[in-house]
N, C-alpha and C. Protein backbone atom coordinates (compact mmCIF):
# COMPACT_ATOMS: atom_id res chain seq x y z
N UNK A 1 12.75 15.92 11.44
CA UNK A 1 13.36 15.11 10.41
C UNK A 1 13.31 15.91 9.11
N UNK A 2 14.45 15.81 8.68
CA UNK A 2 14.66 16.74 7.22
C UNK A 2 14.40 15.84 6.44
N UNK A 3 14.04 16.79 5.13
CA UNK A 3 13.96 15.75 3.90
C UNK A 3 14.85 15.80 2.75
N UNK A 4 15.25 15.15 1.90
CA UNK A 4 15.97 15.54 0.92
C UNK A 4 15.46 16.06 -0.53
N UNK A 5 15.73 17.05 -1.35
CA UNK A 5 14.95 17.89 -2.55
C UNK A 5 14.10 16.27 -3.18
N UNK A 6 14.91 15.49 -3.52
CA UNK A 6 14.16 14.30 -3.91
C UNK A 6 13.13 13.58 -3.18
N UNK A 7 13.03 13.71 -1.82
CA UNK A 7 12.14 13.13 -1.03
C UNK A 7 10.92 14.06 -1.39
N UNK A 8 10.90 15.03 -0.89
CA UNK A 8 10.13 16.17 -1.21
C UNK A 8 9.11 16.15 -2.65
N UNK A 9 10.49 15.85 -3.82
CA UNK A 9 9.48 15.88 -5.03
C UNK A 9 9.19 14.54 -4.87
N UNK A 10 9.19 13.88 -4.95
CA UNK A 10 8.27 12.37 -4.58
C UNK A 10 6.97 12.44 -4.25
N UNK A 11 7.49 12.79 -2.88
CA UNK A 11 5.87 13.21 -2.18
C UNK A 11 4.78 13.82 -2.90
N UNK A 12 5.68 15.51 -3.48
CA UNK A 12 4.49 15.67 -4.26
C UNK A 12 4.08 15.48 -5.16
N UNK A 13 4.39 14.76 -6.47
CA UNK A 13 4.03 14.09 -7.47
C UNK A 13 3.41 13.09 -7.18
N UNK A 14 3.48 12.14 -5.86
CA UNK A 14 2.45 11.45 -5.69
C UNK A 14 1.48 11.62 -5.00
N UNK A 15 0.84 13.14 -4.55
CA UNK A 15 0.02 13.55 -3.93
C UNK A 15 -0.49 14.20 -5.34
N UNK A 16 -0.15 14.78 -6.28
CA UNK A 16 -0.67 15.35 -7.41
C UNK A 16 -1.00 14.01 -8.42
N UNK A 17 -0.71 12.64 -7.85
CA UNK A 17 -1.24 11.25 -8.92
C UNK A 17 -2.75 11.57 -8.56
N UNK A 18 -3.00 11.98 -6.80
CA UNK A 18 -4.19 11.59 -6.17
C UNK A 18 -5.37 11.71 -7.54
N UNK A 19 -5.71 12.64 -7.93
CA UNK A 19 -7.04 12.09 -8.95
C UNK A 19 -6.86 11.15 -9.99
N UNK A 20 -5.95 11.22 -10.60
CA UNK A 20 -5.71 9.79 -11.64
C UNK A 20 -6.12 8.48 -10.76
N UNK A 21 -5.24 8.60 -9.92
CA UNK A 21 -5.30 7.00 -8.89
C UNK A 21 -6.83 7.13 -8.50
N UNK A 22 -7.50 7.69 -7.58
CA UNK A 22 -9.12 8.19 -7.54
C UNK A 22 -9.95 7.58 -9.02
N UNK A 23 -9.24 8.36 -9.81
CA UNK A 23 -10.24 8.28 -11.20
C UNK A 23 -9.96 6.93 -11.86
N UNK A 24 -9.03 5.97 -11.48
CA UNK A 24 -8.85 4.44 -11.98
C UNK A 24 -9.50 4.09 -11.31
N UNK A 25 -9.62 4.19 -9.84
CA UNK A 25 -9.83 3.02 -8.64
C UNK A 25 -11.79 3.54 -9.04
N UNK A 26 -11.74 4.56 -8.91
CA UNK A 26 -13.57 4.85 -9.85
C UNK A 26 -14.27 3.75 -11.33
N UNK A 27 -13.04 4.02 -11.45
CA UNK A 27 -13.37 3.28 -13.43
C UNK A 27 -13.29 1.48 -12.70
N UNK A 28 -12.80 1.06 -11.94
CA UNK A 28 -12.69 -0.10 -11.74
C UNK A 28 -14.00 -0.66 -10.95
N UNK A 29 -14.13 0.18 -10.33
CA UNK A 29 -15.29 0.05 -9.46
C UNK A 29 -16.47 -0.31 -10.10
N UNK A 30 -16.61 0.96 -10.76
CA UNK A 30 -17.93 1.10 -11.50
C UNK A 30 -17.81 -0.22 -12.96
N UNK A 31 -17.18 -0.73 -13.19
CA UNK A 31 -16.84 -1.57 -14.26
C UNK A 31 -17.13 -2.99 -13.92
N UNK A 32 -16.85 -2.75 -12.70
CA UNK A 32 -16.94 -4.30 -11.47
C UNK A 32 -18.26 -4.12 -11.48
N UNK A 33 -18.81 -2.88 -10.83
CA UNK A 33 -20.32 -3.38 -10.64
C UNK A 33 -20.97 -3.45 -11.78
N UNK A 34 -20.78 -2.96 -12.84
CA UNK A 34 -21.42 -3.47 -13.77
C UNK A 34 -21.17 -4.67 -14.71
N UNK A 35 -20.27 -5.43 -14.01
CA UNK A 35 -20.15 -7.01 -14.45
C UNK A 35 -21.26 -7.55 -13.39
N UNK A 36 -21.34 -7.28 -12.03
CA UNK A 36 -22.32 -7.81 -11.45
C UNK A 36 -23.36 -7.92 -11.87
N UNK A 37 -23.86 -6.79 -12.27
CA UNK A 37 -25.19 -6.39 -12.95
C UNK A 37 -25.16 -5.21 -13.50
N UNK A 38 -25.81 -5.86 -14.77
CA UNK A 38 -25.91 -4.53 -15.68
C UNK A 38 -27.04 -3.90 -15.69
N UNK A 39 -26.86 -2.91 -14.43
CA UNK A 39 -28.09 -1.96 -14.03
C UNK A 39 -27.01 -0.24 -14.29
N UNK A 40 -27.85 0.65 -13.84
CA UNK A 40 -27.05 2.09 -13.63
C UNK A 40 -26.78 1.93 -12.23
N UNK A 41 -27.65 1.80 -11.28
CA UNK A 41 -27.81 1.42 -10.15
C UNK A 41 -26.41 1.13 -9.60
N UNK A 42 -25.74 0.03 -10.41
CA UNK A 42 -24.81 -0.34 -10.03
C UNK A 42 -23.29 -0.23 -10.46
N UNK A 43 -23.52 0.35 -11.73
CA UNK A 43 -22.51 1.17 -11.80
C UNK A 43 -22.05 2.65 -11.29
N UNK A 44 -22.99 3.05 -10.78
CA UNK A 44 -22.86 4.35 -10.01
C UNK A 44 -22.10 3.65 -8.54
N UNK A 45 -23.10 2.73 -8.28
CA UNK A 45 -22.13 2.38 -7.23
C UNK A 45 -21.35 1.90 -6.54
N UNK A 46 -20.40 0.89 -7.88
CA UNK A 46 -19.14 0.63 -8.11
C UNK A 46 -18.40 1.21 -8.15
N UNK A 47 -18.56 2.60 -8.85
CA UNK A 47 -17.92 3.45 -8.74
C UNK A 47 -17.76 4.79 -7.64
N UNK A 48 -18.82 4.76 -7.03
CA UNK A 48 -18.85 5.63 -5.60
C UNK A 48 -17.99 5.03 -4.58
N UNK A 49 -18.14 3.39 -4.09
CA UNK A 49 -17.15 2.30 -3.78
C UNK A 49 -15.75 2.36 -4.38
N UNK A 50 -15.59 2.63 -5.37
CA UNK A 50 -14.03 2.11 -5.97
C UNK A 50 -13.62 3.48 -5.71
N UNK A 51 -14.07 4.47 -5.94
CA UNK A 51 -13.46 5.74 -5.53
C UNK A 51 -12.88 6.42 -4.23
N UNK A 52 -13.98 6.03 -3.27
CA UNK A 52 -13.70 6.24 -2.13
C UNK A 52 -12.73 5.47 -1.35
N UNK A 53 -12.90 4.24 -1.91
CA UNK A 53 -11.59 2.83 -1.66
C UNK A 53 -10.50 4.03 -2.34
N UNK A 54 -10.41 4.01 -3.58
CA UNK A 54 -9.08 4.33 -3.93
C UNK A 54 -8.32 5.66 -3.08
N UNK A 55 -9.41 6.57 -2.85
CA UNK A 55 -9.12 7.53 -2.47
C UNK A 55 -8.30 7.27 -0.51
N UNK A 56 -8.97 6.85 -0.27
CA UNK A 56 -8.53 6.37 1.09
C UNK A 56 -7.64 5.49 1.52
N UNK A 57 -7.53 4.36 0.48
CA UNK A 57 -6.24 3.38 0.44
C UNK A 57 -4.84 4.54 -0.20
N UNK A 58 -5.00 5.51 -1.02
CA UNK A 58 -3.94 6.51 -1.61
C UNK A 58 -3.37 6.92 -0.67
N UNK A 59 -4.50 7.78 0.15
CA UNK A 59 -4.45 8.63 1.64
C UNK A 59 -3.37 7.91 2.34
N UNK A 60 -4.10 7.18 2.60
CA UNK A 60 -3.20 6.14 3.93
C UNK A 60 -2.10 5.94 3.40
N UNK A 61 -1.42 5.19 2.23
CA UNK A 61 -0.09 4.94 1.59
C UNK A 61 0.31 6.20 1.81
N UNK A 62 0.45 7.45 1.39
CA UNK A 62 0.90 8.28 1.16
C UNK A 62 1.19 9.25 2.10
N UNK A 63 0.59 8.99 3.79
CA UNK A 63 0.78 9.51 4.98
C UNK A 63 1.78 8.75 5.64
N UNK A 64 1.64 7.13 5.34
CA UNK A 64 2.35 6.15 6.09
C UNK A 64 3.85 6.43 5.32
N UNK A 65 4.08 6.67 4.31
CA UNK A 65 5.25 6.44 3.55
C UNK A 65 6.18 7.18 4.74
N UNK A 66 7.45 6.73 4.70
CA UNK A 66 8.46 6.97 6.18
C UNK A 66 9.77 7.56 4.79
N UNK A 67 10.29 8.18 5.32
CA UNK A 67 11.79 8.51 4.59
C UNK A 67 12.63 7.66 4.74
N UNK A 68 13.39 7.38 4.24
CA UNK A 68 15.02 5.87 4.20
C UNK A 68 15.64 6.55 5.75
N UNK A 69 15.98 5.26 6.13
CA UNK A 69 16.89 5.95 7.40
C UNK A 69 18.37 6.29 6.71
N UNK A 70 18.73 7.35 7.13
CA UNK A 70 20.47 7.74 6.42
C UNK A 70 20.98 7.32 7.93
N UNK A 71 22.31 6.43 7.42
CA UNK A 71 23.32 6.11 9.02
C UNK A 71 24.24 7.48 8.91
């Protein structure tokens, strides 16, 4: 399956979001756990959690993404 120049740059601009998206889904994490409790404890690992979530929910979107069918 071919791709088109636009398919292509898609892809990789949203494989080059990967640390922004990582580094939100981190900041959210760690922000969450420290509404739970305001320890370090737990903002470290809100953010070890939100990162690895983000990072892996990115992954997956971004492998699953399919090209438009052309008739």
């Amino acid at each position: 399956m071919t791709r088109t120049p636009t398919q292509r740059l898609g892809r990789t601009i949203g494989w080059l979001l990967t640390p922004f998206v990582v580094w939100a889904a981190a900041f959210l994490g760690g922000w969450i756990g420290t509404a739970i409790r305001t320890d370090l404890a737990w903002l470290i690992g809100g953010a070890a959690v939100g990162g690895t979530g983000g990072l892996v929910g990115w992954s997956l979107m971004m492998r699953r993404r399919k090209a438009p069918k052309r008739d």
